[in-house]
PDB file of N, CA and C in Angstrom:
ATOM      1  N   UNK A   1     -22.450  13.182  35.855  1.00  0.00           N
ATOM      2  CA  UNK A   1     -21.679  12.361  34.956  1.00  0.00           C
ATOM      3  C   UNK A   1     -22.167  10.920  35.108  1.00  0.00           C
ATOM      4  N   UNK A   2     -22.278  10.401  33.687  1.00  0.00           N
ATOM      5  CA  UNK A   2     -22.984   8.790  34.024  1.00  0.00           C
ATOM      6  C   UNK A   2     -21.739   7.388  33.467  1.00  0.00           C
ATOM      7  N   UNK A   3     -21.821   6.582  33.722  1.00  0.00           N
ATOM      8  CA  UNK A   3     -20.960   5.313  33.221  1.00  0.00           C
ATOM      9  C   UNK A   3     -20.527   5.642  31.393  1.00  0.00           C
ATOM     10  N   UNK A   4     -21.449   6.078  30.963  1.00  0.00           N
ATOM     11  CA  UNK A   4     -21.804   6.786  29.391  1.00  0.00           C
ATOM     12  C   UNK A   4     -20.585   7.415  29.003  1.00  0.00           C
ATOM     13  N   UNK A   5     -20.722   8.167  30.252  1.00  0.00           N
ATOM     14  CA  UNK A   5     -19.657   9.325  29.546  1.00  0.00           C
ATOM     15  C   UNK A   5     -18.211   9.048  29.970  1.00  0.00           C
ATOM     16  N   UNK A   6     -18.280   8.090  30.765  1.00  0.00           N
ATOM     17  CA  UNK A   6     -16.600   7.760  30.571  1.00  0.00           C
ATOM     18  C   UNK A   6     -16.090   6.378  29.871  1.00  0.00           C
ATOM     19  N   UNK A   7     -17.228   5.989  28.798  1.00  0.00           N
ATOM     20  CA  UNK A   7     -16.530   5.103  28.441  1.00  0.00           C
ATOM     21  C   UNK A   7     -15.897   5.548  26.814  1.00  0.00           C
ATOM     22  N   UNK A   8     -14.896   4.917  27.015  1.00  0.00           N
ATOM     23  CA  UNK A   8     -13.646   5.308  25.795  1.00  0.00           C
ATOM     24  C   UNK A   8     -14.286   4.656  24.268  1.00  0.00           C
ATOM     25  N   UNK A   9     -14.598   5.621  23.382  1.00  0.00           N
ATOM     26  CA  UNK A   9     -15.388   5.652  21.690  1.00  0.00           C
ATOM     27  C   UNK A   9     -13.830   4.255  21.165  1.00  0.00           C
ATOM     28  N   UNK A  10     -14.944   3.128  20.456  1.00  0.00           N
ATOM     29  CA  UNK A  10     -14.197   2.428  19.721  1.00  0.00           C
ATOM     30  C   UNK A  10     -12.924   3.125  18.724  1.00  0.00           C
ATOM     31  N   UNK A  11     -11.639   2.726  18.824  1.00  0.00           N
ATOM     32  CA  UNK A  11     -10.969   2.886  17.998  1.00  0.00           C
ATOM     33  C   UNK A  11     -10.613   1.408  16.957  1.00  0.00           C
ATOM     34  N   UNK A  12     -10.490   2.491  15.634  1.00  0.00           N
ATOM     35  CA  UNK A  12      -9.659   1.556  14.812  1.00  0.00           C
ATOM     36  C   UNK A  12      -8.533   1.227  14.727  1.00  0.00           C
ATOM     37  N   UNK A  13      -7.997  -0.215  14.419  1.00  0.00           N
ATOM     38  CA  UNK A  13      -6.489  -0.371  14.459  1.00  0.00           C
ATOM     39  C   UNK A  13      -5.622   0.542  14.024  1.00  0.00           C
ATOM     40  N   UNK A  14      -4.356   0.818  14.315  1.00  0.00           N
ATOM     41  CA  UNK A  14      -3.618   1.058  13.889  1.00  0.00           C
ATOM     42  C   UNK A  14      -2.754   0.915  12.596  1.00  0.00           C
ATOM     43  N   UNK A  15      -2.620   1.424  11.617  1.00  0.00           N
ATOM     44  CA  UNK A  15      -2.146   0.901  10.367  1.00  0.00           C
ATOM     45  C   UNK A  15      -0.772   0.543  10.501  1.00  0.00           C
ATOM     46  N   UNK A  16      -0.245   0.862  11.442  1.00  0.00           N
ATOM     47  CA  UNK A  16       1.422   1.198  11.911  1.00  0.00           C
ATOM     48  C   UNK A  16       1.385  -0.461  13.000  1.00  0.00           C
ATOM     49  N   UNK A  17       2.088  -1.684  12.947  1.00  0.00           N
ATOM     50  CA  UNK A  17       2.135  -3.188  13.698  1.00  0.00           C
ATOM     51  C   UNK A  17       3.717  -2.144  14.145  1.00  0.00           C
ATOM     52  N   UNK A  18       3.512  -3.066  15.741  1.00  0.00           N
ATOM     53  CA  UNK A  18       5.160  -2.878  16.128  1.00  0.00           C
ATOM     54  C   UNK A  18       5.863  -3.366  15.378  1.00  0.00           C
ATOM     55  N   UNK A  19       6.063  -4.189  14.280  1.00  0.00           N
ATOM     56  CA  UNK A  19       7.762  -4.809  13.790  1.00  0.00           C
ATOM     57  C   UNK A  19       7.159  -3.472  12.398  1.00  0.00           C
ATOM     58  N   UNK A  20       6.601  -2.961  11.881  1.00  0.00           N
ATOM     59  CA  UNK A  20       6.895  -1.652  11.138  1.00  0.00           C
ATOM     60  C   UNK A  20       7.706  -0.986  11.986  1.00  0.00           C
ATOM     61  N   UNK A  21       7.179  -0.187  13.108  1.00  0.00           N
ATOM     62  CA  UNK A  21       7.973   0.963  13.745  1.00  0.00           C
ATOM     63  C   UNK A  21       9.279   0.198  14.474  1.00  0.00           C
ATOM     64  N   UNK A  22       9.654  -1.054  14.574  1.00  0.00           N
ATOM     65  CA  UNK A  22      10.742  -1.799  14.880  1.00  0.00           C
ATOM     66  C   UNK A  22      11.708  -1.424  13.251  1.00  0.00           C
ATOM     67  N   UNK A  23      11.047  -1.507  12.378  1.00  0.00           N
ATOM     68  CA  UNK A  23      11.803  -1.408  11.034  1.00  0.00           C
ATOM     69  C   UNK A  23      11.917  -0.142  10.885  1.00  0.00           C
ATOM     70  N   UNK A  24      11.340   0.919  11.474  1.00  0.00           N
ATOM     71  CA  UNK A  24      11.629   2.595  10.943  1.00  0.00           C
ATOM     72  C   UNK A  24      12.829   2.789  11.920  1.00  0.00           C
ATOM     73  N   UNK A  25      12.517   2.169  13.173  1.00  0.00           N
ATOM     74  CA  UNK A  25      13.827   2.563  13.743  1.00  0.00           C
ATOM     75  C   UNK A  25      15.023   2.450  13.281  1.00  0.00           C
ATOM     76  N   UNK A  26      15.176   0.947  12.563  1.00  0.00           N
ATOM     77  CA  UNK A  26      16.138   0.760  12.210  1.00  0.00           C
ATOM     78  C   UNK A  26      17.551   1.480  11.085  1.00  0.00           C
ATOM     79  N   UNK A  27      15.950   2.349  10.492  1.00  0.00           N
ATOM     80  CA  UNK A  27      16.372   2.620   9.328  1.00  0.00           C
ATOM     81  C   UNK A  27      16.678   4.323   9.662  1.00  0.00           C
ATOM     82  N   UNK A  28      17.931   4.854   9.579  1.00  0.00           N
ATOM     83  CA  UNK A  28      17.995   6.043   9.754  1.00  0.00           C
ATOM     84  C   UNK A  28      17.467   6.925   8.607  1.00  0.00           C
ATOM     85  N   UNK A  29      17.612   6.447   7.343  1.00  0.00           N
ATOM     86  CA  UNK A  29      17.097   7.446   6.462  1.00  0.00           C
ATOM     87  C   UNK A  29      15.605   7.271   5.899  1.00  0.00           C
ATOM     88  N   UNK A  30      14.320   6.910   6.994  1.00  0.00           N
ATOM     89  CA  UNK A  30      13.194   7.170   6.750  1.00  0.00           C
ATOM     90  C   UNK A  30      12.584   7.854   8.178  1.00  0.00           C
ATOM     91  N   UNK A  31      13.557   8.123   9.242  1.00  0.00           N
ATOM     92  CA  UNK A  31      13.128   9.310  10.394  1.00  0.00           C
ATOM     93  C   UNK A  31      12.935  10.577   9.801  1.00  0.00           C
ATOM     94  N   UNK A  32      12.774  11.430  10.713  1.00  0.00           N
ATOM     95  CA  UNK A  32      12.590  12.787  10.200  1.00  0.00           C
ATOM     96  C   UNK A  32      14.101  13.336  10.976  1.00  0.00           C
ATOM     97  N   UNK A  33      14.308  14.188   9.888  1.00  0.00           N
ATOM     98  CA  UNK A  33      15.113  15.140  10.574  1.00  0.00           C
ATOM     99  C   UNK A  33      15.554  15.259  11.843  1.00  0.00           C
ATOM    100  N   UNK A  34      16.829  15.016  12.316  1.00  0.00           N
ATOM    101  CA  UNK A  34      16.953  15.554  13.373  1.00  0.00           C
ATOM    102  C   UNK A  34      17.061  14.191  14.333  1.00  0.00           C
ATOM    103  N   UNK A  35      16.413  13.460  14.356  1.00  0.00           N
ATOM    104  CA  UNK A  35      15.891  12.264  15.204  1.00  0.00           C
ATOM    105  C   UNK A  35      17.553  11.372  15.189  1.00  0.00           C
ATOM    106  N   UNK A  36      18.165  10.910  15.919  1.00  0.00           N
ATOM    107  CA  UNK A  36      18.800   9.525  15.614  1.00  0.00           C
ATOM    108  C   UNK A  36      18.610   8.483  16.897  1.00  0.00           C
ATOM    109  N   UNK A  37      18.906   7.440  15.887  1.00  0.00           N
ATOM    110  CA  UNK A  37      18.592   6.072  16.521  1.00  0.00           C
ATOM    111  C   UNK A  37      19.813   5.463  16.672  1.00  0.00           C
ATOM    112  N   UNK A  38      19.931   4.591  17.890  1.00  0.00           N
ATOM    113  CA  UNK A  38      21.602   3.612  17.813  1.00  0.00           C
ATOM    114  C   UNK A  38      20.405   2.285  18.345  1.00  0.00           C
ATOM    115  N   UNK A  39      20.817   1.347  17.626  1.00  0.00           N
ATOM    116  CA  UNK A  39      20.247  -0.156  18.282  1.00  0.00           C
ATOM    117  C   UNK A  39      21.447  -0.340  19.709  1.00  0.00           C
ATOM    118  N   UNK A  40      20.500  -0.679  20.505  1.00  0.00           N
ATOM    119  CA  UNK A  40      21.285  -1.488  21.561  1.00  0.00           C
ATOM    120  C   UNK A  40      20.685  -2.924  22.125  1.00  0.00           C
ATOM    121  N   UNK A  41      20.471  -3.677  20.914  1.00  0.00           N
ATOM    122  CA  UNK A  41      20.219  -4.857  21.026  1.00  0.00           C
ATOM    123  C   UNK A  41      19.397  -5.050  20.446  1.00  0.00           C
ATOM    124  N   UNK A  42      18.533  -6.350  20.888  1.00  0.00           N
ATOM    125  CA  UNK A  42      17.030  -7.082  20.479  1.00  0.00           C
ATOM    126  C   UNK A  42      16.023  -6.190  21.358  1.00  0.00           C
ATOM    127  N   UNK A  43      15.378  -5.551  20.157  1.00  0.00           N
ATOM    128  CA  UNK A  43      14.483  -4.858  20.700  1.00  0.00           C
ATOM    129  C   UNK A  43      14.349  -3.362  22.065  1.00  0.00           C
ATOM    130  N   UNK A  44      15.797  -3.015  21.302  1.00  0.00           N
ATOM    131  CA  UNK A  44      15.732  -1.687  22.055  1.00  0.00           C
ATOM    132  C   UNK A  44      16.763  -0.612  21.211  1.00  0.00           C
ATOM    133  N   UNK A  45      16.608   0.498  21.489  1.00  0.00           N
ATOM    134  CA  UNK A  45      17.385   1.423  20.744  1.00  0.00           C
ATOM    135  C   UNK A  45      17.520   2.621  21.063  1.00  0.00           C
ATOM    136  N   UNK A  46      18.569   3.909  21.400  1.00  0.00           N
ATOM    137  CA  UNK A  46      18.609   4.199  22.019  1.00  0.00           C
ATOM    138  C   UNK A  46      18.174   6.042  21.052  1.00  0.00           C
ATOM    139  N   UNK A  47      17.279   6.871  21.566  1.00  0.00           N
ATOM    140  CA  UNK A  47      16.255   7.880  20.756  1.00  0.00           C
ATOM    141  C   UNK A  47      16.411   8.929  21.442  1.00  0.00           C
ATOM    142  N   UNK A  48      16.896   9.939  20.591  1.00  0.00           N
ATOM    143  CA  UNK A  48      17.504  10.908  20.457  1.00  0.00           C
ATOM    144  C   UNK A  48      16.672  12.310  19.430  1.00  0.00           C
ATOM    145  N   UNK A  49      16.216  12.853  19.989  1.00  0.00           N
ATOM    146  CA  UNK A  49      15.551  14.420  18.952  1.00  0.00           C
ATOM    147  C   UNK A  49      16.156  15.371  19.214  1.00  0.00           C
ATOM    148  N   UNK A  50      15.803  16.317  18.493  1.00  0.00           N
ATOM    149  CA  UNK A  50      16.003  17.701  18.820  1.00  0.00           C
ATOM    150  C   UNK A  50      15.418  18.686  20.304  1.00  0.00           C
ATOM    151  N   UNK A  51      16.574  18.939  20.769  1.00  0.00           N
ATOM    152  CA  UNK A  51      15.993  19.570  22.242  1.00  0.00           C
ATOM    153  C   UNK A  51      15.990  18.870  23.514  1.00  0.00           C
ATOM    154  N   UNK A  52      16.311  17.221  23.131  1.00  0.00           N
ATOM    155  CA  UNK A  52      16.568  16.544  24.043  1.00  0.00           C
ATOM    156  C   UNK A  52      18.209  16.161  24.758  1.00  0.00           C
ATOM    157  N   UNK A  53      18.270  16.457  25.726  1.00  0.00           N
ATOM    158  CA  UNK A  53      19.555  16.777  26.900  1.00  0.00           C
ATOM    159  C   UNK A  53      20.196  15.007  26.601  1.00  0.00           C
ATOM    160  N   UNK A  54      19.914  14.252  26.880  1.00  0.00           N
ATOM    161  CA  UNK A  54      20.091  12.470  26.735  1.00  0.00           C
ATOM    162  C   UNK A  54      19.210  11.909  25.603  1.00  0.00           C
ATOM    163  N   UNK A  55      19.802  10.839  25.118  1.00  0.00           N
ATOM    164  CA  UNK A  55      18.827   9.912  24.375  1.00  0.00           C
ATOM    165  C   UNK A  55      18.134   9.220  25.427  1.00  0.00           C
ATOM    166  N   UNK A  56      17.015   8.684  24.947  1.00  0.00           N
ATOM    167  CA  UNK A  56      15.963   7.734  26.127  1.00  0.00           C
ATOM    168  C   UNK A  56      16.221   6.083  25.263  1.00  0.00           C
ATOM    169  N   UNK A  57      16.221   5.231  26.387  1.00  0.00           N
ATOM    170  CA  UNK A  57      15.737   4.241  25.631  1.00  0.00           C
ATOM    171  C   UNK A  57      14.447   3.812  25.033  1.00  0.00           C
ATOM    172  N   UNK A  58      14.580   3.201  24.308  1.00  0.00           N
ATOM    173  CA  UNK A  58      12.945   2.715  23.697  1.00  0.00           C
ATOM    174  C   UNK A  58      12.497   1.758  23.489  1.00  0.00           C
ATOM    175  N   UNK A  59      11.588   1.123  23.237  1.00  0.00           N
ATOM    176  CA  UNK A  59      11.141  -0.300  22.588  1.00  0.00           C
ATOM    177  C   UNK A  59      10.244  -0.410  21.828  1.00  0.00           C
ATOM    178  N   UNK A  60       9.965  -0.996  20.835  1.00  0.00           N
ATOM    179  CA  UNK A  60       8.612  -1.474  19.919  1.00  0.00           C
ATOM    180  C   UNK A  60       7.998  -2.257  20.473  1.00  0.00           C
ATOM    181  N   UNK A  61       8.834  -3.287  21.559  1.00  0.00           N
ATOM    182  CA  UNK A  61       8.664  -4.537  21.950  1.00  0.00           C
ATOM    183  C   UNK A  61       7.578  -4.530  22.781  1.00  0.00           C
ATOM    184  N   UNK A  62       5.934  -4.652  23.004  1.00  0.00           N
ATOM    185  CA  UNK A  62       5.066  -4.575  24.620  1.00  0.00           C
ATOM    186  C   UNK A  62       5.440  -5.664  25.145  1.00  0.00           C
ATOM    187  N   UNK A  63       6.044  -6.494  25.107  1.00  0.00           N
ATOM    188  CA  UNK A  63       6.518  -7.521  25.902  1.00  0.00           C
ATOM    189  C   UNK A  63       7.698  -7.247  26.572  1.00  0.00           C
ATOM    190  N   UNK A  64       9.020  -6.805  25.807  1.00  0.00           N
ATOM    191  CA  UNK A  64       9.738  -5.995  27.034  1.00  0.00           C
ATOM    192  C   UNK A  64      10.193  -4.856  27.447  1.00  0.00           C
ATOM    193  N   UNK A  65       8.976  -4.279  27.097  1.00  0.00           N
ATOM    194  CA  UNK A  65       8.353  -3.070  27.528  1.00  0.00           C
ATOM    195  C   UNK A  65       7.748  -3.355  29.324  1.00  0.00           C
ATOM    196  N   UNK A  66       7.128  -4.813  29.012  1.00  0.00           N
ATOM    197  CA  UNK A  66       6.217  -4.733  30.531  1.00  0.00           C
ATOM    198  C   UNK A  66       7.544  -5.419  31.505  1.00  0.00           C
ATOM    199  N   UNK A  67       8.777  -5.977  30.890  1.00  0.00           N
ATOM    200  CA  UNK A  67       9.293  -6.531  31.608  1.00  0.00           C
ATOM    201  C   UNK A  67      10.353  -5.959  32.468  1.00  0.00           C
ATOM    202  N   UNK A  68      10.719  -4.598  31.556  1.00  0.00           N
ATOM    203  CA  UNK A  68      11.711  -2.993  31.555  1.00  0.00           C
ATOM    204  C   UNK A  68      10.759  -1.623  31.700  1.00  0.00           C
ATOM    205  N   UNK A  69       9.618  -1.631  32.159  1.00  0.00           N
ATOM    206  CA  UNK A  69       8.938  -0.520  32.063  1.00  0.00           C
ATOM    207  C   UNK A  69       9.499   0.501  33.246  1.00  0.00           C
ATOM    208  N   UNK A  70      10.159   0.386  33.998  1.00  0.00           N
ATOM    209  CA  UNK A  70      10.685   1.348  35.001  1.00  0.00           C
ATOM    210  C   UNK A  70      11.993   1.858  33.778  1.00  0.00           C
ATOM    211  N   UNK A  71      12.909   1.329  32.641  1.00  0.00           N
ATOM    212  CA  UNK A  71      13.724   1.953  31.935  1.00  0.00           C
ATOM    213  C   UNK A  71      13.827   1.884  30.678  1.00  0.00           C
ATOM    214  N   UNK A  72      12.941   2.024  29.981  1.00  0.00           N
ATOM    215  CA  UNK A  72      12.531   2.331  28.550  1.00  0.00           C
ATOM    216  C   UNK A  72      10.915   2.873  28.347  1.00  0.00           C
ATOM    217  N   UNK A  73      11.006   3.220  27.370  1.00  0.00           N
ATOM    218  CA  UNK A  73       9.804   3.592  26.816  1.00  0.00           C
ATOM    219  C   UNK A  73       8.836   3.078  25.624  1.00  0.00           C
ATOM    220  N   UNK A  74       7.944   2.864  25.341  1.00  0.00           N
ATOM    221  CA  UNK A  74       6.876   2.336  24.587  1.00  0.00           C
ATOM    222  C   UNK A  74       7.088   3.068  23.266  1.00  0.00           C
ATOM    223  N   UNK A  75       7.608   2.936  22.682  1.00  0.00           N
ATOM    224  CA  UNK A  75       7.589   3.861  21.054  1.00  0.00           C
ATOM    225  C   UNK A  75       6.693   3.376  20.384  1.00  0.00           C
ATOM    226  N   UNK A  76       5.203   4.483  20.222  1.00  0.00           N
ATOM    227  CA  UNK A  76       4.699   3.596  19.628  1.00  0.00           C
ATOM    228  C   UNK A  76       3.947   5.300  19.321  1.00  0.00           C
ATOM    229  N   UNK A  77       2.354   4.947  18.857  1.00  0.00           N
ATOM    230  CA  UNK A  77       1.494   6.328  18.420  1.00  0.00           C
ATOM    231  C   UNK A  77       0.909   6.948  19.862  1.00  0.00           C
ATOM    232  N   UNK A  78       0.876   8.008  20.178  1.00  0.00           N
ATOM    233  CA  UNK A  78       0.910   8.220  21.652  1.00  0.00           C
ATOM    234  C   UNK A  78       1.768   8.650  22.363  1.00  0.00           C
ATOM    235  N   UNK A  79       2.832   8.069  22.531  1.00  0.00           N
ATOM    236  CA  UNK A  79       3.711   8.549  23.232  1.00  0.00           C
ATOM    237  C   UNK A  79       4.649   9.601  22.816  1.00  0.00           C
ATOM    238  N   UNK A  80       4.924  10.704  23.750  1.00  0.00           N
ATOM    239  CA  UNK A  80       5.480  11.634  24.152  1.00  0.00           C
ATOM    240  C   UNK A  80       6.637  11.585  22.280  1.00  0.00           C
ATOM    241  N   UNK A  81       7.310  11.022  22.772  1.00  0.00           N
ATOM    242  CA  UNK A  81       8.609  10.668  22.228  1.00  0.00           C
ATOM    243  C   UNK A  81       8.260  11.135  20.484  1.00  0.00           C
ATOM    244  N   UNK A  82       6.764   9.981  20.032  1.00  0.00           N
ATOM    245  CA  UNK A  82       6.985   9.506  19.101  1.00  0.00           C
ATOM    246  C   UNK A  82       6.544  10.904  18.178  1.00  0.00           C
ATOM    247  N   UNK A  83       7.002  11.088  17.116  1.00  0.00           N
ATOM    248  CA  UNK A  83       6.825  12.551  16.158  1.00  0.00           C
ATOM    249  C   UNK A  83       5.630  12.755  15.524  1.00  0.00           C
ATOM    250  N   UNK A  84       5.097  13.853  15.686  1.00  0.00           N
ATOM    251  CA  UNK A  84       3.891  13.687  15.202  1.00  0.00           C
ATOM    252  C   UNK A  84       3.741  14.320  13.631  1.00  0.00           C
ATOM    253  N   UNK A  85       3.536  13.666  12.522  1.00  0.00           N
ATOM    254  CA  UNK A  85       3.554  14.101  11.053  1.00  0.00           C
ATOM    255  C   UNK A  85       3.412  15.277  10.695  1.00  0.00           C
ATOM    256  N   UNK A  86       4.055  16.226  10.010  1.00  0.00           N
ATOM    257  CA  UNK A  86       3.503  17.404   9.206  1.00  0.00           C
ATOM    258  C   UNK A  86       2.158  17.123   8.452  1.00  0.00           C
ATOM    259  N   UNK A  87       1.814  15.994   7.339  1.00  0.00           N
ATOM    260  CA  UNK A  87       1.274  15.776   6.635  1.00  0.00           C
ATOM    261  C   UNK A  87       0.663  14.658   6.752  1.00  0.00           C
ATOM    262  N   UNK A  88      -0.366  14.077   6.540  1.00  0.00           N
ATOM    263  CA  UNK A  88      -0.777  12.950   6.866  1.00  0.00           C
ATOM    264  C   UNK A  88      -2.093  12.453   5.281  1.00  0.00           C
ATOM    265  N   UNK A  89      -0.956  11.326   4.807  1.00  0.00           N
ATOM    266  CA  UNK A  89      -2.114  10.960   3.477  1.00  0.00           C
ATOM    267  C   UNK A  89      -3.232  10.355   3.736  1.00  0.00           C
ATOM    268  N   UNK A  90      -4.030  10.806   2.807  1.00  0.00           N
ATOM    269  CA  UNK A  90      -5.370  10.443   2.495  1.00  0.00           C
ATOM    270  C   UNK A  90      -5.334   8.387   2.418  1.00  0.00           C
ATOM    271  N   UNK A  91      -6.186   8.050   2.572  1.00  0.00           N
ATOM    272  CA  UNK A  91      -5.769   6.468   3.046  1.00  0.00           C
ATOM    273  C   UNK A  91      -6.171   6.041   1.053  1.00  0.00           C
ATOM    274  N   UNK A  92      -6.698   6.573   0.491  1.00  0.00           N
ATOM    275  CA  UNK A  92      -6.804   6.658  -1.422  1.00  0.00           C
ATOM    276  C   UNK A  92      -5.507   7.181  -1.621  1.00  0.00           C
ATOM    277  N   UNK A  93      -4.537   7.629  -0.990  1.00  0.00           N
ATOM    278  CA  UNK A  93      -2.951   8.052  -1.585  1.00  0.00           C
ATOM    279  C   UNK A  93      -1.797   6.927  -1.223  1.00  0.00           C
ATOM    280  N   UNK A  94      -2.574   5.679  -0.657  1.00  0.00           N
ATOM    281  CA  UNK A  94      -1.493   4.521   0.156  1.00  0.00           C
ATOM    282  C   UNK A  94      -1.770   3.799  -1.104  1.00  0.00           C
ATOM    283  N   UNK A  95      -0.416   2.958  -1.053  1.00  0.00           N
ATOM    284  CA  UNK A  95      -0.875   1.655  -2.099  1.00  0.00           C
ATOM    285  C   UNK A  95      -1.454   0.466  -1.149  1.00  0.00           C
ATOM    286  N   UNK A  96      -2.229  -0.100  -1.713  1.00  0.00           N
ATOM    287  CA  UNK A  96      -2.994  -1.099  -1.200  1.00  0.00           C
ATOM    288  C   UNK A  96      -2.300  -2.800  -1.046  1.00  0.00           C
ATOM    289  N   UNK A  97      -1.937  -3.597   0.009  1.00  0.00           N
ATOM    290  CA  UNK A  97      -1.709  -4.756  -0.060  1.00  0.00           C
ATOM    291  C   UNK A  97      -0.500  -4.582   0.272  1.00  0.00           C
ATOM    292  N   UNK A  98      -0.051  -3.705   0.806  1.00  0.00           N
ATOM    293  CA  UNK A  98       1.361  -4.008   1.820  1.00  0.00           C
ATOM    294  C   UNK A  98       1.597  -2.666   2.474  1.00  0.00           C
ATOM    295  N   UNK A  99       2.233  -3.538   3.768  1.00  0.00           N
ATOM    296  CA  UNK A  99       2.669  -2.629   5.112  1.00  0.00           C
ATOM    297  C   UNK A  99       3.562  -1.596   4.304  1.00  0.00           C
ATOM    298  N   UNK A 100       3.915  -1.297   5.763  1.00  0.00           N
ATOM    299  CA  UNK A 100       4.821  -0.085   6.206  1.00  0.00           C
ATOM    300  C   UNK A 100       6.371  -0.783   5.688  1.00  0.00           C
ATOM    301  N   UNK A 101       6.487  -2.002   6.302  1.00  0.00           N
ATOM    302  CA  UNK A 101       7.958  -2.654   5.741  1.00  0.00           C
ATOM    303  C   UNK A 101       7.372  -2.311   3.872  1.00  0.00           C
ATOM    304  N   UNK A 102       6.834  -2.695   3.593  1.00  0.00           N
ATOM    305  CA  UNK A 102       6.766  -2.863   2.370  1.00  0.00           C
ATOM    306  C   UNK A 102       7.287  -1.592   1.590  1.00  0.00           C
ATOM    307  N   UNK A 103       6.767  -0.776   1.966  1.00  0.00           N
ATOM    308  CA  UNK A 103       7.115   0.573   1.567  1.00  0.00           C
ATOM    309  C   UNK A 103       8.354   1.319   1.383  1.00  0.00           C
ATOM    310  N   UNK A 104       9.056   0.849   2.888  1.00  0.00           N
ATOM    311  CA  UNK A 104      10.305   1.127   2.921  1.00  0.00           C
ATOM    312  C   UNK A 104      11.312   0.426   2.823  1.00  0.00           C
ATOM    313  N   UNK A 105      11.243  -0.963   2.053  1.00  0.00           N
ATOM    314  CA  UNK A 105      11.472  -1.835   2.132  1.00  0.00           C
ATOM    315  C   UNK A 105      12.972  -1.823   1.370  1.00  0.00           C
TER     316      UNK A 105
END
């Protein structure tokens, strides 16, 4: 095995900014099924699915995320928590020139 092979292939940004997934949380009727959310403050909320015994806390926030990382979680693409799509559009099926707020706006 050489330095080569463990280095991590460029990714592209994310189309999804934390204050989008700060705004999906908010919004109960653009989750999926099943999911609920309660805000418990600035930048936390408390996440709840199907099959899960407790809600977990969460954050959009990486800032106090690093400051609470022993009791919340990172909601973001990646993590455990976050749902992973049935369907996923073609990036020619998005409208062009506005976010995720925009959309669900």
């Amino acid at each position: 095995m050489t330095d080569a092979d463990l280095e991590q292939p460029i990714r592209s940004e994310s189309p999804l900014t934390f204050p989008d997934l700060e705004a999906v949380l908010g919004r109960g009727d653009v989750l999926p099924p099943g999911i609920d959310v309660k805000s418990l403050g600035a930048h936390q909320f408390a996440f709840s699915a199907p099959g899960m015994a407790n809600a977990v806390r969460v954050t959009t926030n990486p800032t106090f995320y690093e400051e609470h990382s022993e009791s919340v979680e990172l909601w973001s693409q990646g993590n455990p928590l976050f749902p992973t799509p049935d369907s996923v559009a073609e990036p020619e099926e998005l409208p062009t020139g506005q976010g995720l707020i925009g959309l669900i706006g």
